[in-house]
PDB file of N, CA and C in Angstrom:
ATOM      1  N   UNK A   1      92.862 164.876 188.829  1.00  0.00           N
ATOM      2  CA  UNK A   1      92.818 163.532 189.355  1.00  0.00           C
ATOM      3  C   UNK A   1      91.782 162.679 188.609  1.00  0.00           C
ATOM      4  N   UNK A   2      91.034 163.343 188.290  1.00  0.00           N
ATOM      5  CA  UNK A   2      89.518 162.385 187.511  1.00  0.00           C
ATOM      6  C   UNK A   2      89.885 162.238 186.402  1.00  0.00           C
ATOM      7  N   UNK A   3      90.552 163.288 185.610  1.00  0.00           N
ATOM      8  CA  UNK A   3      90.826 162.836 184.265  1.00  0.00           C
ATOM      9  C   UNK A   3      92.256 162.066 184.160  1.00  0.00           C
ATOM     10  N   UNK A   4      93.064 161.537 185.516  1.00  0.00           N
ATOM     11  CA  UNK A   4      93.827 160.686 185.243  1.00  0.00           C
ATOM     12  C   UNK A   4      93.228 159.365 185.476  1.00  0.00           C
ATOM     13  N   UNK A   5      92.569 159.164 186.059  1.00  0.00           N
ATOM     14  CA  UNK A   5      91.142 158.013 186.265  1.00  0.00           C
ATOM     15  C   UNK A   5      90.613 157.531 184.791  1.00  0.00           C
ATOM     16  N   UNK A   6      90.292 158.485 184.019  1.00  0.00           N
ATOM     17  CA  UNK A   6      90.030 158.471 182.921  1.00  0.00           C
ATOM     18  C   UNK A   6      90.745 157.961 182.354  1.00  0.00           C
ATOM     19  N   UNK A   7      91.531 157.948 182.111  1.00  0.00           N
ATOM     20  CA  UNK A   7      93.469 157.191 181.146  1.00  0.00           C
ATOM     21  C   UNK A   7      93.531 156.775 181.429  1.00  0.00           C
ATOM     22  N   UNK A   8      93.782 155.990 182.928  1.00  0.00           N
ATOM     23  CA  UNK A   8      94.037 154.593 182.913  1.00  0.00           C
ATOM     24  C   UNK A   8      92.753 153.485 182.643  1.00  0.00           C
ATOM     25  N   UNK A   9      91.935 154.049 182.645  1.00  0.00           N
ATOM     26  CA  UNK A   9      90.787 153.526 182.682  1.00  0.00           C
ATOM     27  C   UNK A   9      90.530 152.791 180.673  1.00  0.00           C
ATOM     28  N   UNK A  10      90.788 153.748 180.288  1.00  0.00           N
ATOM     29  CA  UNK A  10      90.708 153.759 178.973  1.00  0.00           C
ATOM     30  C   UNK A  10      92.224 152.466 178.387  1.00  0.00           C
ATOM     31  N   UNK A  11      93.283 152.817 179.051  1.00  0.00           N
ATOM     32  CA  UNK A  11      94.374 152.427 178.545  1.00  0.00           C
ATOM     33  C   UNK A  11      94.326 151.081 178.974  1.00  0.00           C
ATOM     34  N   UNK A  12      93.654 150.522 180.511  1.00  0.00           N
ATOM     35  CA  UNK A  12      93.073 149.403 180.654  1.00  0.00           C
ATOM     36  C   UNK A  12      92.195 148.865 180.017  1.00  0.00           C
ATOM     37  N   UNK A  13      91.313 149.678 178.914  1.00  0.00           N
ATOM     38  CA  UNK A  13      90.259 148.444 178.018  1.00  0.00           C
ATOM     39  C   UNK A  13      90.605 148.563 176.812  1.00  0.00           C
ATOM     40  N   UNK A  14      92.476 149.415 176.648  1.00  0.00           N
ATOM     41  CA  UNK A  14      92.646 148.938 175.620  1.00  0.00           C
ATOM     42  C   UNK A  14      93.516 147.611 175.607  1.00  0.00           C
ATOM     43  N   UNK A  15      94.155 147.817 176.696  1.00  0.00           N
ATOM     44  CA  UNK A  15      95.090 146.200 177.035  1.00  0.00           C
ATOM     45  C   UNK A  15      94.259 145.064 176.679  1.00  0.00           C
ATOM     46  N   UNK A  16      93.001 145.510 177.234  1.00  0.00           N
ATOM     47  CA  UNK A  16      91.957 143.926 177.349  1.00  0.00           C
ATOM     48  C   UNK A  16      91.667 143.753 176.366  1.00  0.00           C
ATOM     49  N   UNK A  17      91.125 145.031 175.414  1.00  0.00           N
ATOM     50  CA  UNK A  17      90.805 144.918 173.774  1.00  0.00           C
ATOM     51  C   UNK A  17      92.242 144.035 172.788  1.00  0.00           C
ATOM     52  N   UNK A  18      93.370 144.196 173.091  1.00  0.00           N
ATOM     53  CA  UNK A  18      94.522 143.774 172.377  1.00  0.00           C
ATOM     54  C   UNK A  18      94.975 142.455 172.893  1.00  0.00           C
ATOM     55  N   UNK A  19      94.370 142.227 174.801  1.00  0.00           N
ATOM     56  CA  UNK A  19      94.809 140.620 174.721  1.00  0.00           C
ATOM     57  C   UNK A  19      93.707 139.808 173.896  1.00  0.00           C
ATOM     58  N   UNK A  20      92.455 140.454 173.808  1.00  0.00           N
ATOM     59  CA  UNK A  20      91.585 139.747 173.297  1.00  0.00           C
ATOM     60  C   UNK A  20      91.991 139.168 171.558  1.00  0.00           C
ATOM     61  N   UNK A  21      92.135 140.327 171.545  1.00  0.00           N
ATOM     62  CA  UNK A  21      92.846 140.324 169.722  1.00  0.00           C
ATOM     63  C   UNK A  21      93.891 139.282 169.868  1.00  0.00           C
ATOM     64  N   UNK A  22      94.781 139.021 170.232  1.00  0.00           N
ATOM     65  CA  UNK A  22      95.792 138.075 170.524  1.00  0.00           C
ATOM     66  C   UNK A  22      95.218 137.064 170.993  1.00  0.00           C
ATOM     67  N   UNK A  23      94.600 136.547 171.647  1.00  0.00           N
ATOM     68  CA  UNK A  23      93.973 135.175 171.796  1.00  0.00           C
ATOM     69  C   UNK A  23      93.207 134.804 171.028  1.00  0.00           C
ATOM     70  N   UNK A  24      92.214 135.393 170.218  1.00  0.00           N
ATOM     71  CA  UNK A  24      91.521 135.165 168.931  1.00  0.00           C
ATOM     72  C   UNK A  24      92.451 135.184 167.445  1.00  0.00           C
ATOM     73  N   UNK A  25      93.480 135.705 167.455  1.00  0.00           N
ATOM     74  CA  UNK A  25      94.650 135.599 166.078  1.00  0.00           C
ATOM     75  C   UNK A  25      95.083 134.278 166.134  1.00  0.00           C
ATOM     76  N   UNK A  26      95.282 133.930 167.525  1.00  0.00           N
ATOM     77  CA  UNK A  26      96.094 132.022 167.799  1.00  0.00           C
ATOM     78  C   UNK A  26      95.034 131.336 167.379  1.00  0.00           C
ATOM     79  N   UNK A  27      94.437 131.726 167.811  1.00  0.00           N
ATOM     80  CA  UNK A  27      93.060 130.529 167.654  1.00  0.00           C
ATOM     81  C   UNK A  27      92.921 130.751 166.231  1.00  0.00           C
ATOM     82  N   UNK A  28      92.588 131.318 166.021  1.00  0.00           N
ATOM     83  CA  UNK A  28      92.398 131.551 164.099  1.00  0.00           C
ATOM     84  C   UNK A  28      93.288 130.678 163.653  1.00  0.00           C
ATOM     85  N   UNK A  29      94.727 131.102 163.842  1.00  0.00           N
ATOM     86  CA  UNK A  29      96.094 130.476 163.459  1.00  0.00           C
ATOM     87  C   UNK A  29      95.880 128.992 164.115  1.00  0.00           C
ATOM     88  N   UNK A  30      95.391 128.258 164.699  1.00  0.00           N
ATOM     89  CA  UNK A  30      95.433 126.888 164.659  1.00  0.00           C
ATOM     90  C   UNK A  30      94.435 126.370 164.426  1.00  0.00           C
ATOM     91  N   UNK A  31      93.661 127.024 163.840  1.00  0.00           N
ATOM     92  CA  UNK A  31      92.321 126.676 162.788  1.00  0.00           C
ATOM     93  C   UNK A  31      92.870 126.379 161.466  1.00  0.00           C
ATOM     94  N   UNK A  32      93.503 127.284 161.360  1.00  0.00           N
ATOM     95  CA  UNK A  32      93.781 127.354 159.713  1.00  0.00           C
ATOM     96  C   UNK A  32      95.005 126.270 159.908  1.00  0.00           C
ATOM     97  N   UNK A  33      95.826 125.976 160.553  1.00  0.00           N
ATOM     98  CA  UNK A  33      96.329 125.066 160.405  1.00  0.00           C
ATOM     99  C   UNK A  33      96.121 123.657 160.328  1.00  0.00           C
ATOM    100  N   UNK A  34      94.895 123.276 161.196  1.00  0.00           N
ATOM    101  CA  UNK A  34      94.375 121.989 161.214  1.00  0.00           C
ATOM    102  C   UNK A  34      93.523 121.740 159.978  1.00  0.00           C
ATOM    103  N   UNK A  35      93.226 123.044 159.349  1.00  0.00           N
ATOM    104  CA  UNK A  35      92.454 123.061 158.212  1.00  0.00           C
ATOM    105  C   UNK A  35      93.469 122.693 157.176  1.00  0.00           C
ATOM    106  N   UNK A  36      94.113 123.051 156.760  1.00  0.00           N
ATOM    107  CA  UNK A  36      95.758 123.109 156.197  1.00  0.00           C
ATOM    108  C   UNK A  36      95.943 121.586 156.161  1.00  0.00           C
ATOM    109  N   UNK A  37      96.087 120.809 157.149  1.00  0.00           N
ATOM    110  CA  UNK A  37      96.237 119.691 157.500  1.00  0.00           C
ATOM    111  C   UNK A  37      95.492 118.859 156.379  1.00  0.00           C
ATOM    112  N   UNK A  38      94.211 118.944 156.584  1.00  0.00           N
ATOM    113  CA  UNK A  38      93.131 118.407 155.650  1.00  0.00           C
ATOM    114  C   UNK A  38      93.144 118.394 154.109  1.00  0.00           C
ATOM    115  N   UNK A  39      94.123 119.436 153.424  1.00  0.00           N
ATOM    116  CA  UNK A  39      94.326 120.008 152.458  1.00  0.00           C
ATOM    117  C   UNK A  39      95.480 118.745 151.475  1.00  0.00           C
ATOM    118  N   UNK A  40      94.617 117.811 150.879  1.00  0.00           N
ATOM    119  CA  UNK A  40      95.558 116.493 150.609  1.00  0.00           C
ATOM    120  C   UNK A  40      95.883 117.040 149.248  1.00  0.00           C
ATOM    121  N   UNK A  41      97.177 116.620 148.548  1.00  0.00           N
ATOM    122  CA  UNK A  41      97.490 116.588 147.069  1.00  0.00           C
ATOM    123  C   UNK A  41      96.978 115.840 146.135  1.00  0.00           C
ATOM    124  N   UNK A  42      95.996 115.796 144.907  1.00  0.00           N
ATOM    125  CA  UNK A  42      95.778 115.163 143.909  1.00  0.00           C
ATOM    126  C   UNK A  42      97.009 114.646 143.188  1.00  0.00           C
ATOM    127  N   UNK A  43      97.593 113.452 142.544  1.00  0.00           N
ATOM    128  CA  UNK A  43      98.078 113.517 141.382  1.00  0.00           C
ATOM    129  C   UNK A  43      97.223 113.251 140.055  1.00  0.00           C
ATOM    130  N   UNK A  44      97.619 114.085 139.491  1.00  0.00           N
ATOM    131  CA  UNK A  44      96.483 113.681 138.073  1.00  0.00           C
ATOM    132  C   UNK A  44      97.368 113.832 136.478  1.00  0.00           C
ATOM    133  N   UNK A  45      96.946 113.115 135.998  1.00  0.00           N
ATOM    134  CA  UNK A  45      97.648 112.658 135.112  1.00  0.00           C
ATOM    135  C   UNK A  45      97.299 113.318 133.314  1.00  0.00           C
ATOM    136  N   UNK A  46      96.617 114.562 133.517  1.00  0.00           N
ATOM    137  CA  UNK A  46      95.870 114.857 132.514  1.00  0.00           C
ATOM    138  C   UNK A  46      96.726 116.079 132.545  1.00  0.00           C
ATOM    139  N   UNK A  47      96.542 117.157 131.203  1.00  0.00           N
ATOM    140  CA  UNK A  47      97.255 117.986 130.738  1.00  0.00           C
ATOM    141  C   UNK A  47      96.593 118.694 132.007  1.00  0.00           C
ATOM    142  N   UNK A  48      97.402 119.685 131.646  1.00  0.00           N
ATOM    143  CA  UNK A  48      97.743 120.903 132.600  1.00  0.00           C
ATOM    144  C   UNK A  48      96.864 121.480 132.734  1.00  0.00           C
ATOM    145  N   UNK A  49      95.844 122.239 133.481  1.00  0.00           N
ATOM    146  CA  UNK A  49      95.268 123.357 133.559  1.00  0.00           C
ATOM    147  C   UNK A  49      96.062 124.528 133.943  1.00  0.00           C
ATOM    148  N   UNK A  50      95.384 125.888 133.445  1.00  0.00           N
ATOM    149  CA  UNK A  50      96.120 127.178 133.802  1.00  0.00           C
ATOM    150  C   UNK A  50      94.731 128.173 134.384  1.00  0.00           C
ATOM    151  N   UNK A  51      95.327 128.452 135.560  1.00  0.00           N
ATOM    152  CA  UNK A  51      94.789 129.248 135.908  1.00  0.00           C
ATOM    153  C   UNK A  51      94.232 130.137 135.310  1.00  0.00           C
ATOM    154  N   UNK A  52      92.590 130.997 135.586  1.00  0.00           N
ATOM    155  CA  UNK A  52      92.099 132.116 135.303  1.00  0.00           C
ATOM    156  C   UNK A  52      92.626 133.255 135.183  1.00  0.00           C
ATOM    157  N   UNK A  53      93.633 133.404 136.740  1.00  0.00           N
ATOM    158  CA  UNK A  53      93.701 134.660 136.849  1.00  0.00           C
ATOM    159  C   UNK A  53      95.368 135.081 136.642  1.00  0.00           C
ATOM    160  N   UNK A  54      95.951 133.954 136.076  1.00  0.00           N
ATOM    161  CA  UNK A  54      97.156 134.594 135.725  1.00  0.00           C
ATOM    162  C   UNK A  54      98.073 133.138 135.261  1.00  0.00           C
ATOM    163  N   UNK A  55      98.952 133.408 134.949  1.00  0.00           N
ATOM    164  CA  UNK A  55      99.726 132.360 133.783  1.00  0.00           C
ATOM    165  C   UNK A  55     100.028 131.383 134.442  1.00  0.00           C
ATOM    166  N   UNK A  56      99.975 130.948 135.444  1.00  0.00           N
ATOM    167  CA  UNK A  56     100.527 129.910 136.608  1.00  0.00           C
ATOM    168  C   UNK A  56      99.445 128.541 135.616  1.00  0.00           C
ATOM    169  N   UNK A  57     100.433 127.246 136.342  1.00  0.00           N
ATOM    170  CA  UNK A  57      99.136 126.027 136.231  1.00  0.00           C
ATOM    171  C   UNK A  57      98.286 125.690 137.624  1.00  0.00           C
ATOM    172  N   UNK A  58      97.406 124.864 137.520  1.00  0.00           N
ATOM    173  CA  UNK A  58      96.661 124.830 138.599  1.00  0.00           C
ATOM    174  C   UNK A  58      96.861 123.252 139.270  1.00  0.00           C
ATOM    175  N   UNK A  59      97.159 123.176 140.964  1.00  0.00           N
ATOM    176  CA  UNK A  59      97.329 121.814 141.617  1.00  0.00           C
ATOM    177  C   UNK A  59      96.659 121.669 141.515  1.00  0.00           C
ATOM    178  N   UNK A  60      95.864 120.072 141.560  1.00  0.00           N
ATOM    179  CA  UNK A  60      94.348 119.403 142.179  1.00  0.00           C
ATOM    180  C   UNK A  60      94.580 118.719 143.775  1.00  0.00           C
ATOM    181  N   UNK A  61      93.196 119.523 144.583  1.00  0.00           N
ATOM    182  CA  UNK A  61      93.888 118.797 145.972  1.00  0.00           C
ATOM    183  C   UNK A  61      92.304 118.460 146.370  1.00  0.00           C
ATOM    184  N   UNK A  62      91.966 117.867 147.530  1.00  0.00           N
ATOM    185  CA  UNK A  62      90.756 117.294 147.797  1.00  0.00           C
ATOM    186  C   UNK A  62      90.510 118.167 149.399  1.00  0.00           C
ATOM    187  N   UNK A  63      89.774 118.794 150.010  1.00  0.00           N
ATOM    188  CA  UNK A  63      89.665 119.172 151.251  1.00  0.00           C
ATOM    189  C   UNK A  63      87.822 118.992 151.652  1.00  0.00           C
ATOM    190  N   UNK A  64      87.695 118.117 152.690  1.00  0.00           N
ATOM    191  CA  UNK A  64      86.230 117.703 153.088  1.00  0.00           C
ATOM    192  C   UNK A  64      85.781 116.983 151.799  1.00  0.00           C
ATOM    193  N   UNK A  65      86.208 116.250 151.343  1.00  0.00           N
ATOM    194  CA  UNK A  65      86.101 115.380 149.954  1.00  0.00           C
ATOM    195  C   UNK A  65      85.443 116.266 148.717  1.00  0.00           C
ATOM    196  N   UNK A  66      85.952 117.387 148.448  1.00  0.00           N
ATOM    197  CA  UNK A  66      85.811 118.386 147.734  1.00  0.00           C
ATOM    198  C   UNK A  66      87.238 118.548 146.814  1.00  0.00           C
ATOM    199  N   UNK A  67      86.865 118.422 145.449  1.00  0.00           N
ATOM    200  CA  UNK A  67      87.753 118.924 144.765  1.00  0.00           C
ATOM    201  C   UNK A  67      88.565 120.161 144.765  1.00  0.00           C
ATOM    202  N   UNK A  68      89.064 120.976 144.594  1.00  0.00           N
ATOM    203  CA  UNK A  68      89.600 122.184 144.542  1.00  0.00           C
ATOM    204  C   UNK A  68      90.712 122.070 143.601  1.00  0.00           C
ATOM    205  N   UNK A  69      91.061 123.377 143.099  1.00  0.00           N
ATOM    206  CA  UNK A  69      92.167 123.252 141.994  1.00  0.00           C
ATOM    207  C   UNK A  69      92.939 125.040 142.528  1.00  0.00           C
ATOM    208  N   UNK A  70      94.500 124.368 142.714  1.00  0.00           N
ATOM    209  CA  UNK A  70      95.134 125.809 143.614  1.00  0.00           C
ATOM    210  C   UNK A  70      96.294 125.868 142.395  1.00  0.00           C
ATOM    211  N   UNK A  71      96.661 127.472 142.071  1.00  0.00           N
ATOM    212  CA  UNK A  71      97.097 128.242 141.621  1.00  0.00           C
ATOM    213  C   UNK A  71      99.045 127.794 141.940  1.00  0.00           C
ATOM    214  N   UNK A  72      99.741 127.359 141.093  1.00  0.00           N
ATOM    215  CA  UNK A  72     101.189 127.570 141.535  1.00  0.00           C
ATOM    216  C   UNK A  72     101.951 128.830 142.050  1.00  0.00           C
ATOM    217  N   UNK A  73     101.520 129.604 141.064  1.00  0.00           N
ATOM    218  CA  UNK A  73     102.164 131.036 140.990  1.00  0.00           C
ATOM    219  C   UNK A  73     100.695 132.374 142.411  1.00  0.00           C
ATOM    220  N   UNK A  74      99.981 132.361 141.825  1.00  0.00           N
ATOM    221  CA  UNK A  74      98.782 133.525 142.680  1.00  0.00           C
ATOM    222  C   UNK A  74      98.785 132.479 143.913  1.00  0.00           C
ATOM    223  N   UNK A  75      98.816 131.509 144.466  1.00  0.00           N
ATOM    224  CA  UNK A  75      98.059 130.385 145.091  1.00  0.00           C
ATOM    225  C   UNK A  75      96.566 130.746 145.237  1.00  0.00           C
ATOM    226  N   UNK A  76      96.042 130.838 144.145  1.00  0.00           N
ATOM    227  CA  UNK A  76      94.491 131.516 144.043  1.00  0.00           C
ATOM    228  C   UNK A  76      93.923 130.281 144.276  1.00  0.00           C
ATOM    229  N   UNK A  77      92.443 129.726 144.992  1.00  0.00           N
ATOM    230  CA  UNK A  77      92.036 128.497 144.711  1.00  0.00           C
ATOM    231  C   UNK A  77      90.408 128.480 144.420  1.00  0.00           C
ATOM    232  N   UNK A  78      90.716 127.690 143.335  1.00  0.00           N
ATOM    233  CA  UNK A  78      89.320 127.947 142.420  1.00  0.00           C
ATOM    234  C   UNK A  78      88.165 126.382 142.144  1.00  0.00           C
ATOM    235  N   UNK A  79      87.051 126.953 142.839  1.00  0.00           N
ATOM    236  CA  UNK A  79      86.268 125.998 143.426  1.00  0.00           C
ATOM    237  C   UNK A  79      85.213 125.595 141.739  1.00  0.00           C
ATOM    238  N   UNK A  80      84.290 124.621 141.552  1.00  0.00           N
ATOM    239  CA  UNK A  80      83.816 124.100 141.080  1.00  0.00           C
ATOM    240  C   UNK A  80      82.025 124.642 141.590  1.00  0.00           C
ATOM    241  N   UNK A  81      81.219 124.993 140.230  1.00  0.00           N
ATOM    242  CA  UNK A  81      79.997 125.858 141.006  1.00  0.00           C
ATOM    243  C   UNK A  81      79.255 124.732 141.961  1.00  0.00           C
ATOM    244  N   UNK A  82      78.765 125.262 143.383  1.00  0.00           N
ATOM    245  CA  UNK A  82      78.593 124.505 144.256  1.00  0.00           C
ATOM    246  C   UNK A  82      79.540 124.146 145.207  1.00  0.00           C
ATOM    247  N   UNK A  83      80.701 123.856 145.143  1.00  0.00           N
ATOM    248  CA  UNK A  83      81.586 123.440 145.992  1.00  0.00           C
ATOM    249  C   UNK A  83      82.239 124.325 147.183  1.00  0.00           C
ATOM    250  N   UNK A  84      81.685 125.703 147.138  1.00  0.00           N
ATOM    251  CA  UNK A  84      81.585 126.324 147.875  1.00  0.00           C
ATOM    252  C   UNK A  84      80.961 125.889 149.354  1.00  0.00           C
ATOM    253  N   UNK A  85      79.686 126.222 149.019  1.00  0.00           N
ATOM    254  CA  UNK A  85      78.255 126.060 149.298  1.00  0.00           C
ATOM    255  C   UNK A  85      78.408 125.006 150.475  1.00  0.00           C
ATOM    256  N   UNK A  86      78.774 123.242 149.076  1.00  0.00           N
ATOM    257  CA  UNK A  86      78.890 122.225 149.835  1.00  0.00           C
ATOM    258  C   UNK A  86      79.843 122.589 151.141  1.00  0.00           C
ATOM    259  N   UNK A  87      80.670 123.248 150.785  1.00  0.00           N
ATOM    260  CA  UNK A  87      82.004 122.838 151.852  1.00  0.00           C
ATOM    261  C   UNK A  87      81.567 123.557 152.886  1.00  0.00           C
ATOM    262  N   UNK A  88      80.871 124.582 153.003  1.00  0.00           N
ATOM    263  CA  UNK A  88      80.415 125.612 154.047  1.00  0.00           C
ATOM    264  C   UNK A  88      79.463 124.788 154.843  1.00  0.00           C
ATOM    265  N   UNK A  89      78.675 123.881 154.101  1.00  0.00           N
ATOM    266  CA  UNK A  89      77.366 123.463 155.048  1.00  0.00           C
ATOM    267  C   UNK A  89      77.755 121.767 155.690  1.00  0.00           C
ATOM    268  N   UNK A  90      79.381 121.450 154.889  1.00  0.00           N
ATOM    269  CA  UNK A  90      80.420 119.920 156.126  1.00  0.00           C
ATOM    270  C   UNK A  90      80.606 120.768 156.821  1.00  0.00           C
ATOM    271  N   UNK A  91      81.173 122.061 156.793  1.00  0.00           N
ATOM    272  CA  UNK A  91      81.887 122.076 158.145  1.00  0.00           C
ATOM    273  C   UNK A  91      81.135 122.790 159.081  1.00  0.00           C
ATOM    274  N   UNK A  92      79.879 123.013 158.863  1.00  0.00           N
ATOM    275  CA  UNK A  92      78.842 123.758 159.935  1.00  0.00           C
ATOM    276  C   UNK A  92      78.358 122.403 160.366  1.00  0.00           C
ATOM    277  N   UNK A  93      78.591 121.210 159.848  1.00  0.00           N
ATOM    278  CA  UNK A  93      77.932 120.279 160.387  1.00  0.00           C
ATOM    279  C   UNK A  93      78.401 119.767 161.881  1.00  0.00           C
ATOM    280  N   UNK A  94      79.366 120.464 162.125  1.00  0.00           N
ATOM    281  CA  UNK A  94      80.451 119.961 163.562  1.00  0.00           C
ATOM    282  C   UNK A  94      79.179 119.933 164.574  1.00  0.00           C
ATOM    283  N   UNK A  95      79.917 120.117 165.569  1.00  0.00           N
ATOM    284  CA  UNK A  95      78.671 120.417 167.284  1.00  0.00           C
ATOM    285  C   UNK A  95      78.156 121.372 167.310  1.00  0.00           C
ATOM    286  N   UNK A  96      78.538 122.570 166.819  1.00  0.00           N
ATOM    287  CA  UNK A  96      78.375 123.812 167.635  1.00  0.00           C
ATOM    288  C   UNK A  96      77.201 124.103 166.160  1.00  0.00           C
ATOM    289  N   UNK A  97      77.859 123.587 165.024  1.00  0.00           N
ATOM    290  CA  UNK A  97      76.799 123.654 163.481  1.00  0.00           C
ATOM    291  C   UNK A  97      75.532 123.186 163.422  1.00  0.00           C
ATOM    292  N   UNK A  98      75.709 121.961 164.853  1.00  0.00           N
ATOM    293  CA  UNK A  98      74.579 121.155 164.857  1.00  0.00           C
ATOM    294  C   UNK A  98      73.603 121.650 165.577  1.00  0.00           C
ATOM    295  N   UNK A  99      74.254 122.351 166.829  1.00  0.00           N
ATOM    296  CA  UNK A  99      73.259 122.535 168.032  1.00  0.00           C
ATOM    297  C   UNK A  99      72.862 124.200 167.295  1.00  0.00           C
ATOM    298  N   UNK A 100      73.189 124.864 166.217  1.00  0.00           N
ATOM    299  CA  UNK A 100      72.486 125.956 165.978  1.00  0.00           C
ATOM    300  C   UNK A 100      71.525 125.748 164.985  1.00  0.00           C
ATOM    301  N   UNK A 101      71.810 124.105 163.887  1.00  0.00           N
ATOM    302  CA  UNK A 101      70.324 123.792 163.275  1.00  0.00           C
ATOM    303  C   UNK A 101      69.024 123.677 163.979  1.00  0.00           C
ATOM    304  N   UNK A 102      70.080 122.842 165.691  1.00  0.00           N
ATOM    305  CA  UNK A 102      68.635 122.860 165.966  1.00  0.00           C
ATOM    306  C   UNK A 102      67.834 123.946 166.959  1.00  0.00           C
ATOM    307  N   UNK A 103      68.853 125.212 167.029  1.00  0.00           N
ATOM    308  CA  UNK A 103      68.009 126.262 167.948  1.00  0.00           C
ATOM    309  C   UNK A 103      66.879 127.095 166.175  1.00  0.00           C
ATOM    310  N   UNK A 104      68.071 126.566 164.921  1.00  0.00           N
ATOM    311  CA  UNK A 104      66.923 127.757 164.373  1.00  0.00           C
ATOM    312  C   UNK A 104      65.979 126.520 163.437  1.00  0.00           C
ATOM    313  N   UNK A 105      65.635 125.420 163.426  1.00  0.00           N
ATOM    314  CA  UNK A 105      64.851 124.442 162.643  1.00  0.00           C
ATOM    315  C   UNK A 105      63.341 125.121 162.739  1.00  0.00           C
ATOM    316  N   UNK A 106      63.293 125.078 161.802  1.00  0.00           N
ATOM    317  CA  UNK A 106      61.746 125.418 161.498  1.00  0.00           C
ATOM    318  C   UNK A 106      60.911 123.940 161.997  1.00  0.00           C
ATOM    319  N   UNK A 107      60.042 123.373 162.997  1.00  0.00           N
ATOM    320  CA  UNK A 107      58.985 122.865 162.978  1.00  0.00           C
ATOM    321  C   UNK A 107      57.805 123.028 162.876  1.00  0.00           C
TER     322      UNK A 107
END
């Protein structure tokens, strides 16, 4: 009897472990979509670039007013040194980016 206590017990925090997983995959998934959203097309009028990492040419698109240049063929997307960096520290700038500058600000 105890070790059927045990199994359900277990098989209940795995349900909770897998709805959890499933409510955090959506959410991911309409992150990346609104992010997606943001993701505008360059036209540019200059010869072609080709990708690094394989024979494809490369789009120019703008995301958080950041250049980026994406891959036709790999869709690899290859940032400009810094533009990383920059883009990591717009989008920490939101609410939640803000209110953790100011729990860790050095005064």
């Amino acid at each position: 009897m105890e070790n059927e206590k045990d199994r359900f017990g277990e098989t209940m925090r795995l349900v909770e472990r897998a709805k959890e997983d499933i409510y955090f995959t959506e959410r991911d998934r309409e992150l990346l979509e609104k992010l997606r959203g943001q993701l505008r097309k360059v036209d540019k009028l200059e010869a072609e670039t080709h990708c690094p990492k394989c024979p494809g040419n490369l789009e120019s698109y703008t995301f958080q007013g950041f250049a980026l240049d994406r891959c036709r063929e790999c869709r690899g997307i290859w940032l400009d040194n810094g533009e990383l960096e920059g883009i990591v520290r717009k989008i920490s700038r939101r609410p939640l980016g803000a209110w953790l500058d100011t729990l860790t600000a050095k005064t």
